[in-house]
PDB file of N, CA and C in Angstrom:
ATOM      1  N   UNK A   1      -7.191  -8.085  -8.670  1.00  0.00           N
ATOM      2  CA  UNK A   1      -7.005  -6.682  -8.372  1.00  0.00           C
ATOM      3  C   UNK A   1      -7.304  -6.433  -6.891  1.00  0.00           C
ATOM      4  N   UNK A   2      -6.737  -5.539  -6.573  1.00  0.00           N
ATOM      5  CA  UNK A   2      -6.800  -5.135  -4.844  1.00  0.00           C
ATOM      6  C   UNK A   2      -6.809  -3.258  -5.082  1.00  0.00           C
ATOM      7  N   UNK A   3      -7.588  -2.912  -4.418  1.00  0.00           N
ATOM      8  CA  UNK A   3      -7.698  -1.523  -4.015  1.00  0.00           C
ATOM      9  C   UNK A   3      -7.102  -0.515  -2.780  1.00  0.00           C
ATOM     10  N   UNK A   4      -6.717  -0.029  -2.849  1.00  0.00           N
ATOM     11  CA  UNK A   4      -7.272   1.381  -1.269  1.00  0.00           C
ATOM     12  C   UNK A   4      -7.486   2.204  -1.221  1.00  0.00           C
ATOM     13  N   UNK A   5      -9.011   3.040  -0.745  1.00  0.00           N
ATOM     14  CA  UNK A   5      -9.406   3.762  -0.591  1.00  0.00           C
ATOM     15  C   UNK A   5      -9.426   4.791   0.530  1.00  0.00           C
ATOM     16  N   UNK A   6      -8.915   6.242   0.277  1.00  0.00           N
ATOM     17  CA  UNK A   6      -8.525   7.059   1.071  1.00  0.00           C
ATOM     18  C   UNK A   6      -9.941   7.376   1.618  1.00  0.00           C
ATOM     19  N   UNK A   7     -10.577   7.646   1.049  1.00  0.00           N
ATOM     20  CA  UNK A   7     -12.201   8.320   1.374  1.00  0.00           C
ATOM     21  C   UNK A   7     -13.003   7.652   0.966  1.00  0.00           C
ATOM     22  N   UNK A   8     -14.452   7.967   1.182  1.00  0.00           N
ATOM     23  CA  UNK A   8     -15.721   7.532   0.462  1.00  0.00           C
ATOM     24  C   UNK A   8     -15.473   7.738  -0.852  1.00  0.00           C
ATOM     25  N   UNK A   9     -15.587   6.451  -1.596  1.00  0.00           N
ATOM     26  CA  UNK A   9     -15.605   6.866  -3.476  1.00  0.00           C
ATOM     27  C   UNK A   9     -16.508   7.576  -3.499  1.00  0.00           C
ATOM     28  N   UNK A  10     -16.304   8.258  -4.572  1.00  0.00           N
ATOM     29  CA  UNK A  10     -17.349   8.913  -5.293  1.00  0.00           C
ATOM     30  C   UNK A  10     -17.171   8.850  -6.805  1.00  0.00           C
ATOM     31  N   UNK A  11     -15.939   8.343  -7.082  1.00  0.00           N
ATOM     32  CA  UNK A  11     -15.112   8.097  -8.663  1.00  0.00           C
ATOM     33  C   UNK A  11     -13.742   7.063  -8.943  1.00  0.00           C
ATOM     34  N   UNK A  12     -14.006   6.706  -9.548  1.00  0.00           N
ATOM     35  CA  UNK A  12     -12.583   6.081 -10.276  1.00  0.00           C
ATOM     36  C   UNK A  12     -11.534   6.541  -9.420  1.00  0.00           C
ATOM     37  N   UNK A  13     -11.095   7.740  -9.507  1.00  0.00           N
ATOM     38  CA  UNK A  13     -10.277   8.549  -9.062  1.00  0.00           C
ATOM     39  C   UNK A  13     -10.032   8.791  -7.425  1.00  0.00           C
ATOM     40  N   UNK A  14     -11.418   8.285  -6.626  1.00  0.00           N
ATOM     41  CA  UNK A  14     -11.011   8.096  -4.853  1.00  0.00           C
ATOM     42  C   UNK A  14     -10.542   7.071  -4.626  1.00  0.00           C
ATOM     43  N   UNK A  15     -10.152   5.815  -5.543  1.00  0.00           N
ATOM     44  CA  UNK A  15      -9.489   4.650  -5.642  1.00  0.00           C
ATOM     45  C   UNK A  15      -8.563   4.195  -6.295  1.00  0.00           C
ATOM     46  N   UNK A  16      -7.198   3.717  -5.151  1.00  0.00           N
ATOM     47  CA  UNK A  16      -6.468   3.251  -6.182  1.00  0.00           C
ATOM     48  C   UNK A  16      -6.136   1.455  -6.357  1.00  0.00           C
ATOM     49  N   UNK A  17      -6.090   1.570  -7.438  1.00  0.00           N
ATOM     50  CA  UNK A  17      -6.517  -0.015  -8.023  1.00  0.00           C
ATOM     51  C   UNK A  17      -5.922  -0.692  -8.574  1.00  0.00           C
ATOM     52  N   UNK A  18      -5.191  -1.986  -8.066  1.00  0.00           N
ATOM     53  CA  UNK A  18      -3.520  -1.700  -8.433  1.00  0.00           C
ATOM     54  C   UNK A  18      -3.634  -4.175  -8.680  1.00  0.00           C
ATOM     55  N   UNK A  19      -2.490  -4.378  -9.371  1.00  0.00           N
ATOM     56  CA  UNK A  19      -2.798  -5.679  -9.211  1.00  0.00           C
ATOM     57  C   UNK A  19      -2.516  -6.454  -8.001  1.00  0.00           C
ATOM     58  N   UNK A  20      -2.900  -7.277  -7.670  1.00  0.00           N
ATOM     59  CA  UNK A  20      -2.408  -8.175  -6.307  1.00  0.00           C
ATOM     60  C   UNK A  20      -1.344  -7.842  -6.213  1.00  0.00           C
ATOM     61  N   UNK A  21      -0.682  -8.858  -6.489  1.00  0.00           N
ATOM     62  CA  UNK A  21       0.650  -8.704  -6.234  1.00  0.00           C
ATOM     63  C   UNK A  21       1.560  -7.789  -6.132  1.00  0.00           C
ATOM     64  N   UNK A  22       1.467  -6.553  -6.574  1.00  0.00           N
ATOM     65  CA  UNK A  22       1.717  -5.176  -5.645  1.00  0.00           C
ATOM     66  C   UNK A  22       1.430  -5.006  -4.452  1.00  0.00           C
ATOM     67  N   UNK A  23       0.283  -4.964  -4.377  1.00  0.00           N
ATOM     68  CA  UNK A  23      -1.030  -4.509  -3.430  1.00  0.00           C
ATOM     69  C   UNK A  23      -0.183  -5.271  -2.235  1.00  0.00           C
ATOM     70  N   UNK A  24       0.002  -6.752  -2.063  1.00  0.00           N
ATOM     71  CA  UNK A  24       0.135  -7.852  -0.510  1.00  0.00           C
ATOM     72  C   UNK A  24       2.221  -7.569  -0.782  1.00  0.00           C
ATOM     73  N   UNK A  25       2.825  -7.257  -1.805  1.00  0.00           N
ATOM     74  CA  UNK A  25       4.044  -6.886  -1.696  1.00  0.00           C
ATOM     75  C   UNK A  25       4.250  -5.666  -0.427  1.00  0.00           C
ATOM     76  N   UNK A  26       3.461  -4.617  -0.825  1.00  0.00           N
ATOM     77  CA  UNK A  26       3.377  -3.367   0.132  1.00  0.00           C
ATOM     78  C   UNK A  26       3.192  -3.393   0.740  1.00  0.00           C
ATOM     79  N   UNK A  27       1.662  -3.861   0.786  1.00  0.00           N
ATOM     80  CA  UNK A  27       1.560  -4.227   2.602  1.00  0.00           C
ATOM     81  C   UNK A  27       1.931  -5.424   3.786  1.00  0.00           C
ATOM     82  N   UNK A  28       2.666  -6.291   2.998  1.00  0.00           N
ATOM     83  CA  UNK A  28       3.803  -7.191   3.552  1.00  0.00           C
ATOM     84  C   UNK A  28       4.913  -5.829   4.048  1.00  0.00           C
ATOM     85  N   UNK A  29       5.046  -5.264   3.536  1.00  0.00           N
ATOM     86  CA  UNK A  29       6.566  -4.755   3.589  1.00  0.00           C
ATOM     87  C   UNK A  29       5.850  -3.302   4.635  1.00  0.00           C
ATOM     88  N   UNK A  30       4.996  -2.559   4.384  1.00  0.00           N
ATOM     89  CA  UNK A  30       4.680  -1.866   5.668  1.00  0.00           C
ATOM     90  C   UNK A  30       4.411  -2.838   6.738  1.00  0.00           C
ATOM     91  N   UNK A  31       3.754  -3.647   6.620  1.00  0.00           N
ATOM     92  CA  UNK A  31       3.856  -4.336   8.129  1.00  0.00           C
ATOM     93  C   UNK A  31       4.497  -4.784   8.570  1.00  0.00           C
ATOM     94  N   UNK A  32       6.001  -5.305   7.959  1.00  0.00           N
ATOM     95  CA  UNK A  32       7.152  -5.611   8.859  1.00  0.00           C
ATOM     96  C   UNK A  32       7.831  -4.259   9.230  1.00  0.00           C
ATOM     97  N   UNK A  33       6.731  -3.070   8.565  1.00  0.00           N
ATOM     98  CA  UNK A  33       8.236  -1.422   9.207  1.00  0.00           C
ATOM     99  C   UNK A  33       7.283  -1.157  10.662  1.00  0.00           C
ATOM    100  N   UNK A  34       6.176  -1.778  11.001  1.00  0.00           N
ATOM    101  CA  UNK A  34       5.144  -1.796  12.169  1.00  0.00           C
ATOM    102  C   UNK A  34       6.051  -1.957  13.427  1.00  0.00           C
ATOM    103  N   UNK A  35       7.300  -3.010  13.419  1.00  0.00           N
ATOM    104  CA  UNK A  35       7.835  -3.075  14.669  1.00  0.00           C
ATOM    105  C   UNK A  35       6.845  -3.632  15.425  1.00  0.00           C
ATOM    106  N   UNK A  36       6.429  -3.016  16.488  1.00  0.00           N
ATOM    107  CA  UNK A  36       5.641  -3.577  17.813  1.00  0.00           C
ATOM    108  C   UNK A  36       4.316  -3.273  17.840  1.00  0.00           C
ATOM    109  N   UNK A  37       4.088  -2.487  16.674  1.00  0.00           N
ATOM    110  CA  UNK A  37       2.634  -1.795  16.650  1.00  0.00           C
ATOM    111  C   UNK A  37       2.015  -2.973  15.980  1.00  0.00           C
ATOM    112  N   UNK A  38       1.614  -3.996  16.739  1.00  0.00           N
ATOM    113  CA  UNK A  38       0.952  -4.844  16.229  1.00  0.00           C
ATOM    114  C   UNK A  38      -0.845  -4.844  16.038  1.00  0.00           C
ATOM    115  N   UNK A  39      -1.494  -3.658  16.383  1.00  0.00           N
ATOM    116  CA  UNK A  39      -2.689  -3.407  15.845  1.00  0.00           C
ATOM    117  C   UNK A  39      -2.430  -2.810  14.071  1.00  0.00           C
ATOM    118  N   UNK A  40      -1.504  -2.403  13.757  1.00  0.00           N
ATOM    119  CA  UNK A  40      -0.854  -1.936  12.480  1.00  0.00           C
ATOM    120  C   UNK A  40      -1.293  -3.239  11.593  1.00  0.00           C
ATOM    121  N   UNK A  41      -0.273  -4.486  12.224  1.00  0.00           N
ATOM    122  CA  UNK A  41       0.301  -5.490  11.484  1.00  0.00           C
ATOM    123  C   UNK A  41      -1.085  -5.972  11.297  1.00  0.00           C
ATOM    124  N   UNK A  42      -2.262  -5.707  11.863  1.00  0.00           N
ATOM    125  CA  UNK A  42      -3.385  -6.560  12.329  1.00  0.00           C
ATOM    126  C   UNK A  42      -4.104  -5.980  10.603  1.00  0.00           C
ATOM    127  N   UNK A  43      -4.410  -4.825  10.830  1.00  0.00           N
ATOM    128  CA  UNK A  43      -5.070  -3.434   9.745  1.00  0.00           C
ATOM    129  C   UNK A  43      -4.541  -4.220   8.170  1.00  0.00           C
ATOM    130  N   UNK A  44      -3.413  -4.144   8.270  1.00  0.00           N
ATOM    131  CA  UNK A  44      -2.744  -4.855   6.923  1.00  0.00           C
ATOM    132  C   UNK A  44      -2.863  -6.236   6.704  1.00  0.00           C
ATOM    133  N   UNK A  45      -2.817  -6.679   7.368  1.00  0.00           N
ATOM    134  CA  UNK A  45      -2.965  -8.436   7.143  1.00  0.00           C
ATOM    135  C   UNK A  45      -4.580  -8.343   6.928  1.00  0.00           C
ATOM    136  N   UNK A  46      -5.264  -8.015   7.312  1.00  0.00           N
ATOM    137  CA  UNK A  46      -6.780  -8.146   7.590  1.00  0.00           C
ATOM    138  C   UNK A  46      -6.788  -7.204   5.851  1.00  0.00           C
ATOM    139  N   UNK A  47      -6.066  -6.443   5.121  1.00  0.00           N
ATOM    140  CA  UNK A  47      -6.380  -5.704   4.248  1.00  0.00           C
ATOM    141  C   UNK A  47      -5.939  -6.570   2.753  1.00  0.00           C
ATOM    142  N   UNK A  48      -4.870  -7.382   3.071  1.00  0.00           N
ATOM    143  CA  UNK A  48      -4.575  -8.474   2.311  1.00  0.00           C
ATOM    144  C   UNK A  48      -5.769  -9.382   2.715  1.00  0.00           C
ATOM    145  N   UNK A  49      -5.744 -10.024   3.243  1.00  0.00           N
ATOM    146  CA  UNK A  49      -6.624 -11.290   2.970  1.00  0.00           C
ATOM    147  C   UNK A  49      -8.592 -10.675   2.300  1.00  0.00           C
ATOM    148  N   UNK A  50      -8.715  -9.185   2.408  1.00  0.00           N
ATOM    149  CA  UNK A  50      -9.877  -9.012   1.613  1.00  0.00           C
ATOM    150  C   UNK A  50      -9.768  -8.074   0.376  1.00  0.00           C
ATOM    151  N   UNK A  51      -8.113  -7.956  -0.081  1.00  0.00           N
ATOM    152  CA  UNK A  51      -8.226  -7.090  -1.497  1.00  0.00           C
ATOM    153  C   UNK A  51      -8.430  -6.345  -1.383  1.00  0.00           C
ATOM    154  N   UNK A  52      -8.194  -5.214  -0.046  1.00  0.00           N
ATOM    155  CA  UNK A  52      -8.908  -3.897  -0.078  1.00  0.00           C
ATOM    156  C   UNK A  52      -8.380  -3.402   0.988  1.00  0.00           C
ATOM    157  N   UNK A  53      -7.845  -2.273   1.030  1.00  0.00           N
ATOM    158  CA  UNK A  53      -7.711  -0.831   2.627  1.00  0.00           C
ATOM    159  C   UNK A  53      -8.695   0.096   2.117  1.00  0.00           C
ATOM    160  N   UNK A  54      -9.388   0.150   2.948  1.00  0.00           N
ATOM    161  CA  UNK A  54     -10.168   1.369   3.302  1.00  0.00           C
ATOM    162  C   UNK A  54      -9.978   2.405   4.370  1.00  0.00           C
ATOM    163  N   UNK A  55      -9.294   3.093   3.921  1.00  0.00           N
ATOM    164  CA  UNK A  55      -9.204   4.002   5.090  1.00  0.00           C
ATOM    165  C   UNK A  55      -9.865   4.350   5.879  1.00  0.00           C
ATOM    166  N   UNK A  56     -10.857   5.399   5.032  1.00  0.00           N
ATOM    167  CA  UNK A  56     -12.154   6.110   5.570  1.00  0.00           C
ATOM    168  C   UNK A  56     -12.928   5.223   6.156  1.00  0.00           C
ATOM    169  N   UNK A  57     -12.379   3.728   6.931  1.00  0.00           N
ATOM    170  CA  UNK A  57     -13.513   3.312   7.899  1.00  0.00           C
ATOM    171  C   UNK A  57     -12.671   2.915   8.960  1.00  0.00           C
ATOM    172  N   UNK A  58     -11.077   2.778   8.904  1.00  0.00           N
ATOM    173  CA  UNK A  58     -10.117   2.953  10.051  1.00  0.00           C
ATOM    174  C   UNK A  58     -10.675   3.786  10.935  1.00  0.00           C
ATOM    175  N   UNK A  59     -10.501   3.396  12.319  1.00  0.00           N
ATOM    176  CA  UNK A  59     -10.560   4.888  13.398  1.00  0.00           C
ATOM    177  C   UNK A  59      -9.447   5.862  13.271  1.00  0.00           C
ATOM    178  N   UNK A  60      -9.353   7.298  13.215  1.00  0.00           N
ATOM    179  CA  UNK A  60      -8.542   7.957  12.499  1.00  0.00           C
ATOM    180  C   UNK A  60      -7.186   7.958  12.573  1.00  0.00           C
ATOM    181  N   UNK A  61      -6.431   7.948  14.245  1.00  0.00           N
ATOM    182  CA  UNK A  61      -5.481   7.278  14.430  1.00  0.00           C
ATOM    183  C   UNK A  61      -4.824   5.814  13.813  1.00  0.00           C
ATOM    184  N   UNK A  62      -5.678   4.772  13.221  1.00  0.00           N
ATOM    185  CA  UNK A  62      -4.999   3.740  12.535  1.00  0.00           C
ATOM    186  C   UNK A  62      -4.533   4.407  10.978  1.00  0.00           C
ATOM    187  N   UNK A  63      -6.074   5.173  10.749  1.00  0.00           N
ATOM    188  CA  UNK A  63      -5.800   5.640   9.062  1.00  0.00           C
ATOM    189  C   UNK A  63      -4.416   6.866   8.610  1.00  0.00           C
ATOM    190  N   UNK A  64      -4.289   7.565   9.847  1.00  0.00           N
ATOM    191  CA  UNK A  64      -3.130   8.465   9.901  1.00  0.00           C
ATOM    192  C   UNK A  64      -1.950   7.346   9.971  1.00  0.00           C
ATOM    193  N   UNK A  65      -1.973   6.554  10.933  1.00  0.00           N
ATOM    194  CA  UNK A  65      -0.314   5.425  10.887  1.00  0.00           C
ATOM    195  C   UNK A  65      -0.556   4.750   9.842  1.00  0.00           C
ATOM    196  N   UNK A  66      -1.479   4.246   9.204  1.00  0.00           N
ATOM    197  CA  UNK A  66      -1.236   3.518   7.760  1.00  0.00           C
ATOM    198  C   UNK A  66      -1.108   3.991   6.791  1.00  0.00           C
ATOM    199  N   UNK A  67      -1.488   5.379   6.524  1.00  0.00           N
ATOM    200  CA  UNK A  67      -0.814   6.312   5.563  1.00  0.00           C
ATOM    201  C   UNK A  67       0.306   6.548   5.343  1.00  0.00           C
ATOM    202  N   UNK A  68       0.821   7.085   6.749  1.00  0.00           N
ATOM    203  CA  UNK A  68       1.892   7.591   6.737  1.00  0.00           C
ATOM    204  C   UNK A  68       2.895   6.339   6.364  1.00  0.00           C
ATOM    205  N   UNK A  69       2.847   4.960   7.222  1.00  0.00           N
ATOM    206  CA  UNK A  69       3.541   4.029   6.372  1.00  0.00           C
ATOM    207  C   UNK A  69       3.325   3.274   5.253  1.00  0.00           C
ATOM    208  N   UNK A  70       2.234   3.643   4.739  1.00  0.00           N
ATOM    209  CA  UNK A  70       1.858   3.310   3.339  1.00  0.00           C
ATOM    210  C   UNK A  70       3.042   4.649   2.204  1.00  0.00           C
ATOM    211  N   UNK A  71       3.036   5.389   2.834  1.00  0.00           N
ATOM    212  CA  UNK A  71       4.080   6.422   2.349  1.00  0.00           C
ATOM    213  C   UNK A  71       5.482   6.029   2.123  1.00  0.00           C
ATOM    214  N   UNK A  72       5.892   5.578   3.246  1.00  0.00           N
ATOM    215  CA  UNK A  72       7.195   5.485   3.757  1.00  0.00           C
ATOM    216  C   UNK A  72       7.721   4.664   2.834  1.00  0.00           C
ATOM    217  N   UNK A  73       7.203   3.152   3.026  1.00  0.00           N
ATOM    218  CA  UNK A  73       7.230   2.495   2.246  1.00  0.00           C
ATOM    219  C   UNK A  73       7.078   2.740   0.709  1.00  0.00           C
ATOM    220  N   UNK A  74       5.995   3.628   0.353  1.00  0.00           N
ATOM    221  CA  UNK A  74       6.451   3.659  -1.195  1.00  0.00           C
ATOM    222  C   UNK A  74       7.190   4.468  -1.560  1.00  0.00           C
ATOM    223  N   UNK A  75       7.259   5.423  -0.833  1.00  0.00           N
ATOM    224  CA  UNK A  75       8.347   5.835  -1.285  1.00  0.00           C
ATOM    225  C   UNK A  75       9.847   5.393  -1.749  1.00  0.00           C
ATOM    226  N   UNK A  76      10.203   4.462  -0.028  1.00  0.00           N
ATOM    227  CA  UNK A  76      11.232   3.614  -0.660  1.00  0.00           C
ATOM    228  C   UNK A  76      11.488   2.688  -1.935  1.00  0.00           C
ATOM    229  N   UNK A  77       9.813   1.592  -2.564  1.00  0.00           N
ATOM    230  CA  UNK A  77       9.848   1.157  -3.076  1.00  0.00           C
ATOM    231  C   UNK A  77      10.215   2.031  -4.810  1.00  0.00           C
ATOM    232  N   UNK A  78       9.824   3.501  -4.694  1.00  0.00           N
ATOM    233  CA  UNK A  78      10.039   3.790  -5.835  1.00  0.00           C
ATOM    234  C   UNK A  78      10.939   4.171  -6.053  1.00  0.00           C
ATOM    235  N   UNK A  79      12.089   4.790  -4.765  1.00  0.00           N
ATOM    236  CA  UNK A  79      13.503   4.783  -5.225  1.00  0.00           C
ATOM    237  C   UNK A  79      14.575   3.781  -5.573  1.00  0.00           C
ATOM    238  N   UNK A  80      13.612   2.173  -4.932  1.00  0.00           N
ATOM    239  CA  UNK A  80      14.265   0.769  -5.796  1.00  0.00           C
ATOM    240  C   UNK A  80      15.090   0.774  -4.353  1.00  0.00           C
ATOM    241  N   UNK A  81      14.596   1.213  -3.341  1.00  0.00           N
ATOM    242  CA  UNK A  81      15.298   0.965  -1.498  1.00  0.00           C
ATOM    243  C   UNK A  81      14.749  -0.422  -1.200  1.00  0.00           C
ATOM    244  N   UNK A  82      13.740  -1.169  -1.607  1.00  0.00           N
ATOM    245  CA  UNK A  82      12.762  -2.177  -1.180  1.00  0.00           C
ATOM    246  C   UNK A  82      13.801  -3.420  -1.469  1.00  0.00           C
ATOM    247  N   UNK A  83      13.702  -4.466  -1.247  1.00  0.00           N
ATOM    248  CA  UNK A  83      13.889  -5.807  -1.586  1.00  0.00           C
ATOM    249  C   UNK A  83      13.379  -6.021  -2.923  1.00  0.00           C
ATOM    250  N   UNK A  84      13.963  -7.130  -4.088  1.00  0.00           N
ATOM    251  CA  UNK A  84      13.216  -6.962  -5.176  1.00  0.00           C
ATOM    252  C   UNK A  84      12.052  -7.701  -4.224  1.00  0.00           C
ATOM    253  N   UNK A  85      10.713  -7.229  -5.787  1.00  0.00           N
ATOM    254  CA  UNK A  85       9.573  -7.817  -5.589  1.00  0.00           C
ATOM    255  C   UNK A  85       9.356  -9.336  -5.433  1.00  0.00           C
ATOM    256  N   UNK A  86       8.918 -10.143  -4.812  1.00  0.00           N
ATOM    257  CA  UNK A  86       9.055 -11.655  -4.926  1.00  0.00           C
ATOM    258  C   UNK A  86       7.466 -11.928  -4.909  1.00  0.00           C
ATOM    259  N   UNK A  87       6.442 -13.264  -5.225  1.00  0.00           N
ATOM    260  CA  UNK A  87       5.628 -14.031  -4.951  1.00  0.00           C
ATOM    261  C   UNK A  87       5.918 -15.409  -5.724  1.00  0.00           C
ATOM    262  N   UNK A  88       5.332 -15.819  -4.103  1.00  0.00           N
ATOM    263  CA  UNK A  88       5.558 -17.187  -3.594  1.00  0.00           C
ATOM    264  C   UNK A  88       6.881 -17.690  -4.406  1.00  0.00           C
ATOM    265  N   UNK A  89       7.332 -16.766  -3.485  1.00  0.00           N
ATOM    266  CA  UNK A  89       9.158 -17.324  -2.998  1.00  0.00           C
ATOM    267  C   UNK A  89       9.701 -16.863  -4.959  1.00  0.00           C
ATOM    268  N   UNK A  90       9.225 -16.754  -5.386  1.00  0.00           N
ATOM    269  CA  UNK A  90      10.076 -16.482  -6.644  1.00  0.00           C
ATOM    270  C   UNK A  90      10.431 -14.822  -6.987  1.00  0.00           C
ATOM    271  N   UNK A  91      11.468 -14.337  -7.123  1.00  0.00           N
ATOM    272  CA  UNK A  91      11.826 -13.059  -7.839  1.00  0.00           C
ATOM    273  C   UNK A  91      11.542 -12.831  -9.082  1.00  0.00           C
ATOM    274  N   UNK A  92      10.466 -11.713  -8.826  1.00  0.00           N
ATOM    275  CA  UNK A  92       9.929 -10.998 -10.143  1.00  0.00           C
ATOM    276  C   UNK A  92      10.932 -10.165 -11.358  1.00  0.00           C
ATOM    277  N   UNK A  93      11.203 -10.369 -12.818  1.00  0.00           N
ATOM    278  CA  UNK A  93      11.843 -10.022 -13.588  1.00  0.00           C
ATOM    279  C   UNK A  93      11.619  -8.680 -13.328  1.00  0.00           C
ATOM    280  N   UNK A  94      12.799  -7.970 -14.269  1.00  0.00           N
ATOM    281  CA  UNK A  94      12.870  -6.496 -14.233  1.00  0.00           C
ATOM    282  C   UNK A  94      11.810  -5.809 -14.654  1.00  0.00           C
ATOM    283  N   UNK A  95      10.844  -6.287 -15.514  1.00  0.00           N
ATOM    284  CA  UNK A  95       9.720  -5.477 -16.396  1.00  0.00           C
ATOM    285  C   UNK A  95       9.106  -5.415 -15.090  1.00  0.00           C
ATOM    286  N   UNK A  96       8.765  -6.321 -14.040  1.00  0.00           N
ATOM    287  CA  UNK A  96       7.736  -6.197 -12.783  1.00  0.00           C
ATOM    288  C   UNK A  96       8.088  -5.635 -11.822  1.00  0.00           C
ATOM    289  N   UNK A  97       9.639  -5.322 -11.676  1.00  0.00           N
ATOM    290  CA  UNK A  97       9.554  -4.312 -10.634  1.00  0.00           C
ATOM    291  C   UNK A  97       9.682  -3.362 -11.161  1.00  0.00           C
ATOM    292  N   UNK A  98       9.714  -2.563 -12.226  1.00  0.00           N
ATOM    293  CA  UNK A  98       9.488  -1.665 -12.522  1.00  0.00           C
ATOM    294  C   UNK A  98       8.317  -0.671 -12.772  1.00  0.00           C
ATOM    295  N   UNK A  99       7.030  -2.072 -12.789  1.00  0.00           N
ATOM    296  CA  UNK A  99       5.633  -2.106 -13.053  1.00  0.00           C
ATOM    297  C   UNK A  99       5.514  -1.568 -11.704  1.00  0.00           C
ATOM    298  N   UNK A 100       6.385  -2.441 -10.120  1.00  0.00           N
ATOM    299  CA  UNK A 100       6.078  -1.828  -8.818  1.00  0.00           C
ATOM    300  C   UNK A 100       6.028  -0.945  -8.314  1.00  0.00           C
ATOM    301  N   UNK A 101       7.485  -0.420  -9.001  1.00  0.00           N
ATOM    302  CA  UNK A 101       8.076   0.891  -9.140  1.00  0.00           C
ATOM    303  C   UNK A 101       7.222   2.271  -9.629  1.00  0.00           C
ATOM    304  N   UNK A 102       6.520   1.662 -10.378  1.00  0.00           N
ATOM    305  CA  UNK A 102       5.571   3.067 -10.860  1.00  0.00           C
ATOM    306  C   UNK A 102       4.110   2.456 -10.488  1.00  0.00           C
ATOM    307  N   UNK A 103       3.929   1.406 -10.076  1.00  0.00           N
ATOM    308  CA  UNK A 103       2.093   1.410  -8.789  1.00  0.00           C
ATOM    309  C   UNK A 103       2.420   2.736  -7.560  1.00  0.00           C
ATOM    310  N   UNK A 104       3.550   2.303  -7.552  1.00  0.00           N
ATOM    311  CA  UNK A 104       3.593   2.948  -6.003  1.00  0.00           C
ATOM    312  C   UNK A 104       4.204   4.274  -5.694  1.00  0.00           C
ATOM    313  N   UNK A 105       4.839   4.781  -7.054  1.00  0.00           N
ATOM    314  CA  UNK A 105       4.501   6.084  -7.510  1.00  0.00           C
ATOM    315  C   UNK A 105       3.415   7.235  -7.200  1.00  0.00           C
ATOM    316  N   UNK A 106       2.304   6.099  -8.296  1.00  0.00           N
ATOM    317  CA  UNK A 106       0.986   6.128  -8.169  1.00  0.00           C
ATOM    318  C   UNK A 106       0.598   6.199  -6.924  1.00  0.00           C
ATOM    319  N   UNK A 107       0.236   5.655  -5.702  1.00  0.00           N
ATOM    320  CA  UNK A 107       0.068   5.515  -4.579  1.00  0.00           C
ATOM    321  C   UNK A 107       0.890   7.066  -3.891  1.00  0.00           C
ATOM    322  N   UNK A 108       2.027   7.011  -4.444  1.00  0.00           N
ATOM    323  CA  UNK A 108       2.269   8.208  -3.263  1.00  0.00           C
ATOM    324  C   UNK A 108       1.466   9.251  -3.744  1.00  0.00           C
ATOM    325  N   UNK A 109       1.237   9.428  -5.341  1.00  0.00           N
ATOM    326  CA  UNK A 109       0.461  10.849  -5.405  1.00  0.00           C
ATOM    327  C   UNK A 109      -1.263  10.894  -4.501  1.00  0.00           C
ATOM    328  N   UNK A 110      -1.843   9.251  -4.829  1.00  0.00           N
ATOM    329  CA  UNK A 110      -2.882   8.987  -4.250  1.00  0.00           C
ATOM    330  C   UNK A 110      -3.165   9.015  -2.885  1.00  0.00           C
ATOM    331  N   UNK A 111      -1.845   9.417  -2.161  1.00  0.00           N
ATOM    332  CA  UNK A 111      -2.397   9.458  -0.685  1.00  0.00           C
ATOM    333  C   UNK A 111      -2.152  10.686  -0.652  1.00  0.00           C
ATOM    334  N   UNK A 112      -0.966  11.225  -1.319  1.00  0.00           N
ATOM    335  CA  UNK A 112      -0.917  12.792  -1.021  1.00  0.00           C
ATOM    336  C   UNK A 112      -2.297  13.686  -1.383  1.00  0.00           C
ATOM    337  N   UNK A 113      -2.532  13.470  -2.072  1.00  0.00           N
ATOM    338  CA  UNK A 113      -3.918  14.300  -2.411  1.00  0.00           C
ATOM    339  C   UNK A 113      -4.914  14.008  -1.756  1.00  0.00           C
ATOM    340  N   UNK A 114      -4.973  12.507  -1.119  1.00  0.00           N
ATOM    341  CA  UNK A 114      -5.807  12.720   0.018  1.00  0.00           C
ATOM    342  C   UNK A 114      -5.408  13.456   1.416  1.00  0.00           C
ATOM    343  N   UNK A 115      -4.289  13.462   1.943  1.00  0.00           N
ATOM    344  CA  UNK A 115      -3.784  14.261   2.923  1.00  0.00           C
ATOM    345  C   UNK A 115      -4.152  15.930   2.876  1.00  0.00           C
ATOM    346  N   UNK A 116      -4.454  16.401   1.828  1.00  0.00           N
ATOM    347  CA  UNK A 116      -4.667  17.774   1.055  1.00  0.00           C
ATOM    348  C   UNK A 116      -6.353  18.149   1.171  1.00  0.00           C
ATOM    349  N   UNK A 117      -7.087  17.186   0.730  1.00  0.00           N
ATOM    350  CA  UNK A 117      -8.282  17.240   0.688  1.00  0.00           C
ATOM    351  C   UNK A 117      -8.914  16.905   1.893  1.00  0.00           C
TER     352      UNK A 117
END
């Protein structure tokens, strides 16, 4: 399991908690929409290799650009705009991207409500 947290938990609910292989799909795929912003690519790779984004300890400028392309990205992924899902090099059956399809659903409501609060 891999997480990201918009804020300081305080519940279940300030975290969303999603399986790996979602989790390094997404943020593979926001960090190639980084382009040149390679402190971006840095935030995400560094967030894969420990199972976890934490926002609320980004300096606020990183946590605003990783939102917002934590957005972008799922969004696309839930209109099925993404590449199918793959790990290690194999394409995931239909039941799993559909499983992706609604993590990252999930995720868009989970950042929106942090953007709100």
């Amino acid at each position: 399991m891999a997480v990201i947290v918009d804020r300081a938990p305080r519940s279940a609910e300030d975290v969303w908690q999603v399986a790996r292989w979602v989790f390094v799909w997404l943020l593979r795929q926001a960090s190639a929409e980084c382009g040149s912003a390679s402190d971006m690519r840095q935030v995400f790779e560094q967030a894969i290799a420990l199972d976890g984004l934490h926002l609320h300890l980004l300096r606020p400028d990183e946590a605003r650009a990783s939102r917002h392309l934590l957005l972008r990205v799922a969004s696309a992924g839930a209109a099925g705009e993404l590449p199918p899902v793959e790990v290690e090099g194999r394409v995931l059956d239909d039941r799993s991207q559909l499983q992706f399809r609604d993590a990252v659903r999930e995720l868009i409501g989970f950042l929106s409500s942090g953007e709100e609060g």
